[in-house]
Protein backbone atom coordinates (compact mmCIF):
# COMPACT_ATOMS: atom_id res chain seq x y z
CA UNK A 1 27.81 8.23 34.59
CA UNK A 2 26.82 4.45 33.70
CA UNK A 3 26.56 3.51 30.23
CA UNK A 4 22.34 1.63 28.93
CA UNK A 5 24.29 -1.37 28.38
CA UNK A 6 26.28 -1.74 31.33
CA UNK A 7 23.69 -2.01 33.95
CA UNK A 8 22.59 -5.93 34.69
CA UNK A 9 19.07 -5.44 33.97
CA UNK A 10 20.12 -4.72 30.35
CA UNK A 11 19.46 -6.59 26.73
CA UNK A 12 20.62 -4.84 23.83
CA UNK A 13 19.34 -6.60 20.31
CA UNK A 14 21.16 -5.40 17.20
CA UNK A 15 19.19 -4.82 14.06
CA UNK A 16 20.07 -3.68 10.68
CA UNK A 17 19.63 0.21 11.08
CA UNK A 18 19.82 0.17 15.34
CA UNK A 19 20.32 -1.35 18.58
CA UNK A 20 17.55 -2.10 20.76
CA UNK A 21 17.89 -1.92 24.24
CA UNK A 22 15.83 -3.50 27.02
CA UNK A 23 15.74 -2.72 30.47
CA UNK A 24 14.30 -5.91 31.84
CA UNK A 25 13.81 -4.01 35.71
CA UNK A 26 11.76 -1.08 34.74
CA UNK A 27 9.90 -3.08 31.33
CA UNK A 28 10.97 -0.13 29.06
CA UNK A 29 12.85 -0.12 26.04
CA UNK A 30 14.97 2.64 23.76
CA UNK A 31 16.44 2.54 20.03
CA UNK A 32 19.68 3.65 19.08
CA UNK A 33 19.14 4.44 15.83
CA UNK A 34 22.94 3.86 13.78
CA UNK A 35 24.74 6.21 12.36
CA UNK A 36 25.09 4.66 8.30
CA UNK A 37 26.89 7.86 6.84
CA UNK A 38 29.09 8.84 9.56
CA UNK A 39 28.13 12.27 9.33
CA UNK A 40 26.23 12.86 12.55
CA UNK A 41 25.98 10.99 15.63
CA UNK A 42 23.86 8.30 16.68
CA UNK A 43 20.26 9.07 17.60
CA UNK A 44 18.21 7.37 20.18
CA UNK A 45 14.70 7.88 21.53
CA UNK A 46 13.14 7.79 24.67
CA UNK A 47 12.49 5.51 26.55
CA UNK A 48 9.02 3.79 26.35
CA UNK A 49 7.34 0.73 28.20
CA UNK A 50 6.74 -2.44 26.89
CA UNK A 51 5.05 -5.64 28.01
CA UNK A 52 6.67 -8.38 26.58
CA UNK A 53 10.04 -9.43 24.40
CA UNK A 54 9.85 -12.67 22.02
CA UNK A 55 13.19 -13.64 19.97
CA UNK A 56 12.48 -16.24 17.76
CA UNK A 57 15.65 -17.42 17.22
CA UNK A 58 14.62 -20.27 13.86
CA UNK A 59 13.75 -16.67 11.69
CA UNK A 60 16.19 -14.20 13.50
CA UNK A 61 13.94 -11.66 14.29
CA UNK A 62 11.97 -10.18 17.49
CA UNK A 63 9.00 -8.93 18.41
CA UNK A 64 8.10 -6.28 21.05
CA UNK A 65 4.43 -6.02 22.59
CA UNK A 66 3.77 -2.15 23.37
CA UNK A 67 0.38 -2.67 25.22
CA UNK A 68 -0.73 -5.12 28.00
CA UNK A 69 -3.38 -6.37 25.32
CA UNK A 70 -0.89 -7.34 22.52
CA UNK A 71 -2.59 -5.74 19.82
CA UNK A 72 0.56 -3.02 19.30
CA UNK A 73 3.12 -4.76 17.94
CA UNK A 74 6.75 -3.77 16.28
CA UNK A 75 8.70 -6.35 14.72
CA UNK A 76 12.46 -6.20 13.59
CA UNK A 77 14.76 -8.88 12.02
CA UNK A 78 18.21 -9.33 14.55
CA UNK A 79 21.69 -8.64 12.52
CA UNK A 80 24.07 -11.05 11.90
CA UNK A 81 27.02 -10.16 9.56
CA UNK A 82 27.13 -11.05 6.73
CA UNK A 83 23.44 -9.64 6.38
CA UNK A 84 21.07 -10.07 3.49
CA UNK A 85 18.66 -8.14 4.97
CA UNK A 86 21.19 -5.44 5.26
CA UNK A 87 21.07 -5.10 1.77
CA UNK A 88 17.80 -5.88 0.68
CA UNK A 89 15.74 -3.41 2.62
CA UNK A 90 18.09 -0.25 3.38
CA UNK A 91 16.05 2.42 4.22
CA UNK A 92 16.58 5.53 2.13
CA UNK A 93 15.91 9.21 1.75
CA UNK A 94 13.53 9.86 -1.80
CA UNK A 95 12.07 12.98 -2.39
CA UNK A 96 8.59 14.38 -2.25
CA UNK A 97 8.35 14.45 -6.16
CA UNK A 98 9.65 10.61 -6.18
CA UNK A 99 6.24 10.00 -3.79
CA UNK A 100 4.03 11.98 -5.53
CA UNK A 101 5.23 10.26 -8.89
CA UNK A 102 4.38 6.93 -7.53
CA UNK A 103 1.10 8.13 -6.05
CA UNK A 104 -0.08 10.11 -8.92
CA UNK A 105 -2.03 13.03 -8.66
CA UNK A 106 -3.87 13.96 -5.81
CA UNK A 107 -7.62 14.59 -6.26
């Protein structure tokens, strides 16, 4: 069976938490969300369309258009080692009484 990444139509992007991957042919894209821990494997989604790629390679980041009018947008930041992103903006697990502390009481 051949591999995402080893078909020609392919761009993969890294980012801090996954690896985007593009196919360029078909216009749709897929995450492979990183395994951080090591204590399961790597997750990916689906894959979904997209209209257009930017890389904007002055801020190291890229920006994926979802819909032919532009207006749904995701932007990640591209991961270069050593990486202060990396460590500035980990996503982590808190608990439901951590959120509801912050948001205070419900009415």
């Amino acid at each position: 069976m051949e591999s995402d990444e080893s078909k020609n139509d392919v761009t993969s992007i890294e980012s801090c938490n996954s690896v985007w991957i593009f196919d360029t042919q078909t216009m749709e894209f897929k995450r492979r969300i990183r395994n951080l821990s090591g204590e399961t494997e790597d997750v990916s989604t689906d894959w979904r369309p997209y209209f257009g790629l930017n890389v904007d390679e002055s801020s190291k980041s890229f920006v994926v258009q979802l819909n032919e009018s532009g207006t749904r947008l995701l932007k990640s930041f591209i991961h270069k080692d050593p990486c202060t992103r990396c460590s500035e903006s980990n996503t982590t697990e808190i608990s439901l009484e951590e959120i509801n502390r912050v948001l205070g009481p419900r009415e």
